[in-house]
Structure formats: structure tokens, C-alpha cells
N, C-alpha and C. Protein backbone atom coordinates (compact mmCIF):
# COMPACT_ATOMS: atom_id res chain seq x y z
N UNK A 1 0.84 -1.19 0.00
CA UNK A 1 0.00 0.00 0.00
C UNK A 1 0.88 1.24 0.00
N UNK A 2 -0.07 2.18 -0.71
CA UNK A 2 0.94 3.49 -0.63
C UNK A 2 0.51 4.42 0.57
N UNK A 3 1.54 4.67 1.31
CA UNK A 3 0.69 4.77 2.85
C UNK A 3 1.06 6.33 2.58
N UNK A 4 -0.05 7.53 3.30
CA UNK A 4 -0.16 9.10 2.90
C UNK A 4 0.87 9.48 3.59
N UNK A 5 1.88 10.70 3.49
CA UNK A 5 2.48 11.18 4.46
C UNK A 5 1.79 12.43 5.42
N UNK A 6 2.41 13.31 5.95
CA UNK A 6 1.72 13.82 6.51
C UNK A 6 1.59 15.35 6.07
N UNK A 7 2.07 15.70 5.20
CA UNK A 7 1.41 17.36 4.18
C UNK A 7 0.33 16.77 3.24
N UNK A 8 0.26 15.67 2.29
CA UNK A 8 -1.44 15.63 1.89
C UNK A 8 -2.19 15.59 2.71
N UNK A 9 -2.19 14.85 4.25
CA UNK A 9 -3.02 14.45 5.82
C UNK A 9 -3.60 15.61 6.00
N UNK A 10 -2.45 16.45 6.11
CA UNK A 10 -2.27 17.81 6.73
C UNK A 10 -3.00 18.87 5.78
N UNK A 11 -3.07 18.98 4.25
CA UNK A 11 -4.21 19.70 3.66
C UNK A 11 -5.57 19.17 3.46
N UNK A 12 -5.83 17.62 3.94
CA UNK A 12 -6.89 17.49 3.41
C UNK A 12 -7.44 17.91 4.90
N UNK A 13 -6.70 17.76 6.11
CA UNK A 13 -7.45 18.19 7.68
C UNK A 13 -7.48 19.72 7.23
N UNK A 14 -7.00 20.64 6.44
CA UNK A 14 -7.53 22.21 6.51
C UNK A 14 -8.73 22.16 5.52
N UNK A 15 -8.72 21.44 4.32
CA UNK A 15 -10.03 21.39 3.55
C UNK A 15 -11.08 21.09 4.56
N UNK A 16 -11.22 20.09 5.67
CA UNK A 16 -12.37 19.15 5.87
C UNK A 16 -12.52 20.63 7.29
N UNK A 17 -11.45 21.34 7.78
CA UNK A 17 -11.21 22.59 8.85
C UNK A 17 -12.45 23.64 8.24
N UNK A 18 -11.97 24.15 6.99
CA UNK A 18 -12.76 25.13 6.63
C UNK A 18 -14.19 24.86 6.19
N UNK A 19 -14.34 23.53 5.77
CA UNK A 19 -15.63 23.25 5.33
C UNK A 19 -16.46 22.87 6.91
N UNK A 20 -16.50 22.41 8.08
CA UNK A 20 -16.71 22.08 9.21
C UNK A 20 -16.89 23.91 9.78
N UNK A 21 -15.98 24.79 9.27
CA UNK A 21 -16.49 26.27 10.03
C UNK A 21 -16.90 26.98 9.62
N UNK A 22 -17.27 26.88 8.21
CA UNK A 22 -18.57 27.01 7.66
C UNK A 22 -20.05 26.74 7.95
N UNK A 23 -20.04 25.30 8.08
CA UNK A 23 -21.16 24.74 9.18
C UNK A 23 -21.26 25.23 10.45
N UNK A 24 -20.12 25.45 11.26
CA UNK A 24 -20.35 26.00 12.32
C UNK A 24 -20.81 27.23 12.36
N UNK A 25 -20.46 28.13 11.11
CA UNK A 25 -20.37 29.34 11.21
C UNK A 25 -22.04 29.68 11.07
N UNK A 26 -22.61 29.14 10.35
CA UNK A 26 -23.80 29.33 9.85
C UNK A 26 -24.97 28.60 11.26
N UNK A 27 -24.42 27.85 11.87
CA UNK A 27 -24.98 27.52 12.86
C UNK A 27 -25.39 28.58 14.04
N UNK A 28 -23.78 28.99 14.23
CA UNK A 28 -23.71 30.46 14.85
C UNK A 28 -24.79 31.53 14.54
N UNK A 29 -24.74 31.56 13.29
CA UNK A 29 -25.81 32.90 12.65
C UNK A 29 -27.11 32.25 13.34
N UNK A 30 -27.77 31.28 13.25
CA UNK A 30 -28.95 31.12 13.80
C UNK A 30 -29.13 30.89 15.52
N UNK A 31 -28.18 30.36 15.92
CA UNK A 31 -28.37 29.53 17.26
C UNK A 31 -27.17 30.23 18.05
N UNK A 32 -26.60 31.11 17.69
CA UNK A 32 -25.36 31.64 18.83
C UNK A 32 -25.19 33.18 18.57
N UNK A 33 -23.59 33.42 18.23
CA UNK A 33 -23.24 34.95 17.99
C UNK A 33 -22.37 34.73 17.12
N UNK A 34 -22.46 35.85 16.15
CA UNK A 34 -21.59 36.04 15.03
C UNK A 34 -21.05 37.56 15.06
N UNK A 35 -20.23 37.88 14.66
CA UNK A 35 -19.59 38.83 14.30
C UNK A 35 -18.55 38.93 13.29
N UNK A 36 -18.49 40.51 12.30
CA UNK A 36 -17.29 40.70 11.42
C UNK A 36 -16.68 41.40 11.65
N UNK A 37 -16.11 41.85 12.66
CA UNK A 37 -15.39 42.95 13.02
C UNK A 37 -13.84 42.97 12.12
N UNK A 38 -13.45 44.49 11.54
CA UNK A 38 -12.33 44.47 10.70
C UNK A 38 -12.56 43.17 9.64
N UNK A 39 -13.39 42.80 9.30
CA UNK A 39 -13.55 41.95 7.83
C UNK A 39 -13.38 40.88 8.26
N UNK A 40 -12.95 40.32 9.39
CA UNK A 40 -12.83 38.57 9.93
C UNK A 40 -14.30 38.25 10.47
N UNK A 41 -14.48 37.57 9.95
CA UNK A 41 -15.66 36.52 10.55
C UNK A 41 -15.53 36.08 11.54
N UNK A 42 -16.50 36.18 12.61
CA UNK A 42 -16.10 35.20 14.47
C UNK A 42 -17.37 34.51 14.68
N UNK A 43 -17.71 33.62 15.34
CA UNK A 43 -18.78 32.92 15.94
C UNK A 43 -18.14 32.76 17.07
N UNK A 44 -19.34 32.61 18.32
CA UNK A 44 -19.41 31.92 19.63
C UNK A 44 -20.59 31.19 19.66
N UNK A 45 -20.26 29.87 20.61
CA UNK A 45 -21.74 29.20 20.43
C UNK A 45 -21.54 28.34 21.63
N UNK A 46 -22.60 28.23 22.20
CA UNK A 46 -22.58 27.82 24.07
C UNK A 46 -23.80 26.63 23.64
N UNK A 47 -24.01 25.65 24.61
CA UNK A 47 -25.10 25.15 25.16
C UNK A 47 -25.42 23.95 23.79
N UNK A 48 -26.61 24.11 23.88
CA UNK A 48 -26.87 22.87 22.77
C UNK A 48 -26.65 23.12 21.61
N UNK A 49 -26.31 24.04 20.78
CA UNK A 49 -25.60 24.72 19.62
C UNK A 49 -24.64 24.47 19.43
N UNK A 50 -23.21 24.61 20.52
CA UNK A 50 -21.78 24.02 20.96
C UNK A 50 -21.73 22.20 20.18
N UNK A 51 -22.86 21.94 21.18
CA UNK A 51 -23.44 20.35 21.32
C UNK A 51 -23.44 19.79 19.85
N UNK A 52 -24.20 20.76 19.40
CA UNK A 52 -24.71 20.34 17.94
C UNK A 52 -23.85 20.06 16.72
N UNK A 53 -23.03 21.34 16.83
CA UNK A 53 -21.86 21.51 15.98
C UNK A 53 -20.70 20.07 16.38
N UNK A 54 -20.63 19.88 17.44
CA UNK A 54 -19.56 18.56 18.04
C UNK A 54 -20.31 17.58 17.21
N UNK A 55 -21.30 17.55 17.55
CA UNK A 55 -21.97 16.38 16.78
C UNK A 55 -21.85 16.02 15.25
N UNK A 56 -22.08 17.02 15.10
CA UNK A 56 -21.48 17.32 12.99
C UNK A 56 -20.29 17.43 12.75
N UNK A 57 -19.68 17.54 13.43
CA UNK A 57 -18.18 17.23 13.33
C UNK A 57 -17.89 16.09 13.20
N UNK A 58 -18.51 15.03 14.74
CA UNK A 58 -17.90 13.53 14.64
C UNK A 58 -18.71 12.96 13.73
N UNK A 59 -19.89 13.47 13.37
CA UNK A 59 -20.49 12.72 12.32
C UNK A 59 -19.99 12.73 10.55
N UNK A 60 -19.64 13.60 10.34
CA UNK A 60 -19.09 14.28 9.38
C UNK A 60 -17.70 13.27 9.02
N UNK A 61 -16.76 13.24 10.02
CA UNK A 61 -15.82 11.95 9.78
C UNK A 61 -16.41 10.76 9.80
N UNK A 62 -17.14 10.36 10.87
CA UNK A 62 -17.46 8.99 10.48
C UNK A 62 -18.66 8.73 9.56
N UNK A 63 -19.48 9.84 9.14
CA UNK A 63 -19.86 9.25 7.90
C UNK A 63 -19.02 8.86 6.68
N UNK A 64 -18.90 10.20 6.51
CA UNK A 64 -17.82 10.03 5.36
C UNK A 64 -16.86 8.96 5.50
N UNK A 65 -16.17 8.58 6.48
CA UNK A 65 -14.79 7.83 6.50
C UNK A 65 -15.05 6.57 6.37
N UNK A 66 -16.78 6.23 6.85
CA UNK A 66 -16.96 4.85 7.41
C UNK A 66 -17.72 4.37 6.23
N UNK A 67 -18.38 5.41 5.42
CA UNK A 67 -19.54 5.04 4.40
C UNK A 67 -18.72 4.97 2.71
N UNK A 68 -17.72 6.37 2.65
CA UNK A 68 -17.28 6.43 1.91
C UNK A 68 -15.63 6.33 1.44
N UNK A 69 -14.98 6.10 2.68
CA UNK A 69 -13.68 5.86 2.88
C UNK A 69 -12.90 7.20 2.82
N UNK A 70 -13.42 8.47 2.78
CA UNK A 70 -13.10 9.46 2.93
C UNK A 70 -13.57 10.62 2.94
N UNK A 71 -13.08 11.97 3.50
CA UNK A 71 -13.77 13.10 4.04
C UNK A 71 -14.17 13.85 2.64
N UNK A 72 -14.20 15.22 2.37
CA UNK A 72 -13.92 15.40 1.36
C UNK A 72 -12.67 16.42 1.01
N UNK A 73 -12.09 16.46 2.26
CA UNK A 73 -10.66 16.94 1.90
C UNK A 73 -10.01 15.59 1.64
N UNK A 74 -9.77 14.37 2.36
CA UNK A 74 -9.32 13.60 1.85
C UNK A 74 -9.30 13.33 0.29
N UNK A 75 -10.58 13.21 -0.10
CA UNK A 75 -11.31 13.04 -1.68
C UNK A 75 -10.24 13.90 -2.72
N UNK A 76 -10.08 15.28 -1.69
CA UNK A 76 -9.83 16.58 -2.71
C UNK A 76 -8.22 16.10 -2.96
N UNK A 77 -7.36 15.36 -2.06
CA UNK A 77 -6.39 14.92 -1.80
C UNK A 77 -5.68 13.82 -2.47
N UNK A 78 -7.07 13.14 -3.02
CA UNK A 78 -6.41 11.62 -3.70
C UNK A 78 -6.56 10.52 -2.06
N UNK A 79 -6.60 10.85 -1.42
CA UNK A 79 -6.41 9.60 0.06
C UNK A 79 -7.61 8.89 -0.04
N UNK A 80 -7.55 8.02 0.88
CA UNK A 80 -8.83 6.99 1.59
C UNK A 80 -8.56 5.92 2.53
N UNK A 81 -8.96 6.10 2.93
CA UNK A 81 -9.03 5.30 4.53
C UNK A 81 -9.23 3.87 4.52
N UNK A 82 -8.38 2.93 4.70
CA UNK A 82 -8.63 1.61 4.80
C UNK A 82 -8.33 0.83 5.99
N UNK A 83 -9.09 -0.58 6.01
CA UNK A 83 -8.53 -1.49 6.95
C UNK A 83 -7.03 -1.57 7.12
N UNK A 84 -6.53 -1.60 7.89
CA UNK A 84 -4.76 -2.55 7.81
C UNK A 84 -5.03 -3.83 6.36
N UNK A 85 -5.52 -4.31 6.81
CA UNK A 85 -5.95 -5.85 5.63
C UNK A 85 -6.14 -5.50 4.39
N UNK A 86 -6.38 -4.54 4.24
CA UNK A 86 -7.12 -3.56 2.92
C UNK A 86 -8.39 -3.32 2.60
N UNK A 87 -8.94 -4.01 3.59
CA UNK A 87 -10.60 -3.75 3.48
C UNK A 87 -11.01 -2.28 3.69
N UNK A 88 -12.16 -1.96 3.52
CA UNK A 88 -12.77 -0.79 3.42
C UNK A 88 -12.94 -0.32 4.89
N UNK A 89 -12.87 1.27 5.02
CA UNK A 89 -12.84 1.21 6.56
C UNK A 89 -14.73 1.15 6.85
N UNK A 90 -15.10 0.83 8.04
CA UNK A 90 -16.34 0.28 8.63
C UNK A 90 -16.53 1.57 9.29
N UNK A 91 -17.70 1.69 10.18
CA UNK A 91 -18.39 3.04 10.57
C UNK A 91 -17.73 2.59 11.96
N UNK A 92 -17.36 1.45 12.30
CA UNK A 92 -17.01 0.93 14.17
C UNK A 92 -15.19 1.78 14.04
N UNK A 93 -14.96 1.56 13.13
CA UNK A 93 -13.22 1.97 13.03
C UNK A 93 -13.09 3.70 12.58
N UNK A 94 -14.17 4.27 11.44
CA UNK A 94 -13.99 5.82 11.47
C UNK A 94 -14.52 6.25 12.78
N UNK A 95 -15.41 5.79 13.82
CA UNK A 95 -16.00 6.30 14.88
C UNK A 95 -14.78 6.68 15.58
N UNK A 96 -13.65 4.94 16.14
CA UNK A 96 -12.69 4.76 16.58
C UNK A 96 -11.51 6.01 16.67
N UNK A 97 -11.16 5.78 15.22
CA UNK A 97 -10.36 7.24 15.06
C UNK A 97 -10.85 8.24 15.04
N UNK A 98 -11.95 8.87 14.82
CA UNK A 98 -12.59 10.32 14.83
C UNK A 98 -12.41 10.43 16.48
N UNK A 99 -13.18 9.31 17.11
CA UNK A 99 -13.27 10.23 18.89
C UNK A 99 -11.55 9.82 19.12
N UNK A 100 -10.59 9.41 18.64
CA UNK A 100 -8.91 9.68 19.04
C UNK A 100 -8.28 10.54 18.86
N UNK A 101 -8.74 11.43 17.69
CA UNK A 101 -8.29 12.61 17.27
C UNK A 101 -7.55 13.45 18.40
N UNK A 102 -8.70 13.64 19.55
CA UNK A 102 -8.18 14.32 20.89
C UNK A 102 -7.00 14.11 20.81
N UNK A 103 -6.68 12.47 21.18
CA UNK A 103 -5.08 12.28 21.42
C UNK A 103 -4.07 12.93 20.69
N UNK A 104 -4.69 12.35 19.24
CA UNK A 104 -3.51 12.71 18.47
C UNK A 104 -3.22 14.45 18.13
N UNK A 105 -4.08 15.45 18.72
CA UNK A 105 -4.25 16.67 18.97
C UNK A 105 -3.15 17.05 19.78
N UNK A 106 -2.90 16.22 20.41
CA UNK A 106 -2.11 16.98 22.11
C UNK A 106 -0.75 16.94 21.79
N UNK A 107 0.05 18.01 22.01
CA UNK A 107 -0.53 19.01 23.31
C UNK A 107 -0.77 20.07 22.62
N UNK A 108 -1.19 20.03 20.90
CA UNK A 108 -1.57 21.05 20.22
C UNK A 108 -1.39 21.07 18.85
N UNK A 109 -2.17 21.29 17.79
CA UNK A 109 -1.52 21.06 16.40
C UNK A 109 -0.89 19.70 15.45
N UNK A 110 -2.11 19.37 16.30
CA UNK A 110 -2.09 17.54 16.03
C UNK A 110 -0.17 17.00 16.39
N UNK A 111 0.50 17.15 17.24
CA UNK A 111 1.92 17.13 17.11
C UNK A 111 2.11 15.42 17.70
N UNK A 112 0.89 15.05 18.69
CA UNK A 112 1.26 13.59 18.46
C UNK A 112 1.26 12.95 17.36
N UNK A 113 0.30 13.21 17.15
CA UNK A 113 -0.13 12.36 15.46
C UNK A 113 0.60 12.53 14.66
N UNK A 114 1.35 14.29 14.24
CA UNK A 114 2.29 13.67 13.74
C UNK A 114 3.54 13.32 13.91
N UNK A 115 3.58 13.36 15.03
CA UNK A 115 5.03 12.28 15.93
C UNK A 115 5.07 11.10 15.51
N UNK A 116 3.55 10.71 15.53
CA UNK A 116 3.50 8.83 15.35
C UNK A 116 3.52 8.60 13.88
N UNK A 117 3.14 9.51 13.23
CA UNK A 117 2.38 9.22 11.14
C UNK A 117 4.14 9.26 10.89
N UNK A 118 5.55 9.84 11.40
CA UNK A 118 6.39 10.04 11.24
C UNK A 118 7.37 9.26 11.62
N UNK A 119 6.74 8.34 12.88
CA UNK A 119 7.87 7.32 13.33
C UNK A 119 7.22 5.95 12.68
N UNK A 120 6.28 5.94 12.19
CA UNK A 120 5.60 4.60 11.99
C UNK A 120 5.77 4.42 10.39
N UNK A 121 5.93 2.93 10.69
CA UNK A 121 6.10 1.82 9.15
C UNK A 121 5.07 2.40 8.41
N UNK A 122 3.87 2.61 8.74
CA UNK A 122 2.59 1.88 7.96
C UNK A 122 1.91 3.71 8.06
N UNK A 123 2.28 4.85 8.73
CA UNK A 123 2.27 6.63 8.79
C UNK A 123 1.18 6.51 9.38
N UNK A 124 0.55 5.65 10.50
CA UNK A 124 -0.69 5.92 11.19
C UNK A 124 -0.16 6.96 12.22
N UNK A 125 -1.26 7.05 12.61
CA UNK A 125 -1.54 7.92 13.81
C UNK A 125 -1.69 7.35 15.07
N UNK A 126 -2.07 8.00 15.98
CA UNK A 126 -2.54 6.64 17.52
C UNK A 126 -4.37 6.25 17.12
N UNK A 127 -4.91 7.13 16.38
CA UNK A 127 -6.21 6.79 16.12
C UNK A 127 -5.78 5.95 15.19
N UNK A 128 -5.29 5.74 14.09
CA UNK A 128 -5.19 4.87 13.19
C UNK A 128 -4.84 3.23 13.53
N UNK A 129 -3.59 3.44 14.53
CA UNK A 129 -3.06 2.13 15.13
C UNK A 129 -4.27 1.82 15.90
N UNK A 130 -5.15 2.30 16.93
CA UNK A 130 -6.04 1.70 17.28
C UNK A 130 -7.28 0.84 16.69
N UNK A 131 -7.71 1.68 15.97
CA UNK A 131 -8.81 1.34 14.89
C UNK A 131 -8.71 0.47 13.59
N UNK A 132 -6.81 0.47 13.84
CA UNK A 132 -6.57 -0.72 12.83
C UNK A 132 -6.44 -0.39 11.25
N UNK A 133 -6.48 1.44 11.27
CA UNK A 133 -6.69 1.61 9.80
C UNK A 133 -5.35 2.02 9.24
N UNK A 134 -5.44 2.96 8.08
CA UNK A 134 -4.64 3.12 6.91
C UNK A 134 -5.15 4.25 6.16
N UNK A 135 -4.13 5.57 6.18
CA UNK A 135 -4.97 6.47 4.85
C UNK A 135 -3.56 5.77 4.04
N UNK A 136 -4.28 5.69 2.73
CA UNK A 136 -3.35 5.36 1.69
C UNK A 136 -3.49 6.65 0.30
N UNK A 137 -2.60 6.91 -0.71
CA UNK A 137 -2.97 7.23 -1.69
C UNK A 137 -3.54 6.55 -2.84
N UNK A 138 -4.81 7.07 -3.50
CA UNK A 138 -5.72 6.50 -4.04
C UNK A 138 -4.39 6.16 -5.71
């Protein structure tokens, strides 16, 4: 397998970034606070709105990852997400890695993840080694 390194990883997580705060953003406009101050766009969003947006987030990977083998920054990227075995990844294994992300987040700027996509044979992540998967290039 041709296993991804971590600058395609790394643009298709700002494609799947900006398209996710978009959604949020527009969420904001109805259910929170928005602002443009000096031409930047801001949202805040508390309570079940916060809630909501988390939710479309993890859903958003594990649909995509689990239904279609990839996000659509991945897509935009050429990647896709597979078993170790090569099978297709399952909705039990994008769930897996989507709620690990945290880890591989810490202690900021995804720097575990890519500690591990950098020391590892196969360029997983700690969500990836858990869940057993693989982004490869398509």
C-alpha cells in the first residue's frame, strides 16, 4: 500500500477545517453569535448549539470515513481510509479514530499524530493504530 504522508493528511485536515467552520459558522448565525469585526468573521456558540456543531463534526468523519472511505478533503487529496488488511474502513473503526483525534491533537496542532504518522512503518496515527486503519494514496 501506498501509505499518505503527513502534508497531503495535513491539507486534506484544513479542507475538511474550513468546510466544518462554515457549518459551524452558519450555525452560529442562527443559534449563537456572530460577528465581522475588521472583515474577519467570528462565531461563539454555548449550550446545545456548541453540542450540535460537536456532533457534525464527529459525524461528518465517520460518515464520510466509514460510508465512503473518505472526508472530502481527503477526496480533494487523492487519500482513503482503509482497513490494515485492505478492506474498506467500517463506521465501528472511522467512529474509533474520529473520537482519538483528541489524542492525536495533544498538546496542540495535532503534534502527536504527527510524531506517530512520522515514526511509523505503515504513517498511522494513535487513532489509526487503534482502529486498525490506513490512509493510503488512491
Amino acid at each position: 500500500m501506498n501509505y499518505a504522508d503527513i502534508f497531503p493528511r495535513a491539507i486534506a485536515a484544513i479542507i475538511d477545517s474550513l468546510i466544518l467552520s462554515a457549518v459551524n459558522f452558519a450555525i452560529a448565525s442562527v443559534f449563537g453569535t456572530t460577528t465581522a469585526a475588521g472583515g474577519q468573521a467570528a462565531y461563539a456558540l454555548q449550550g446545545p448549539a456548541a453540542g450540535l456543531t460537536s456532533l457534525i463534526g464527529i459525524g461528518y468523519y465517520v460518515l464520510l470515513e466509514g460510508l465512503r472511505g473518505a472526508t472530502v478533503g481527503k477526496m480533494a487529496m487523492g487519500l482513503t481510509v482503509l482497513k490494515e488488511d485492505g478492506a474498506p474502513c467500517d463506521l465501528v473503526s472511522a467512529l474509533i479514530r474520529t473520537l482519538l483525534k483528541i489524542v492525536d491533537f495533544l498538546p496542540c496542532f495535532y503534534i502527536v499524530g504527527m510524531v506517530l504518522i512520522s515514526n511509523s512503518e505503515k504513517k498511522q496515527r494513535f487513532g489509526d493504530r487503534v482502529a486498525q486503519t490506513v490512509v493510503v494514496k488512491k
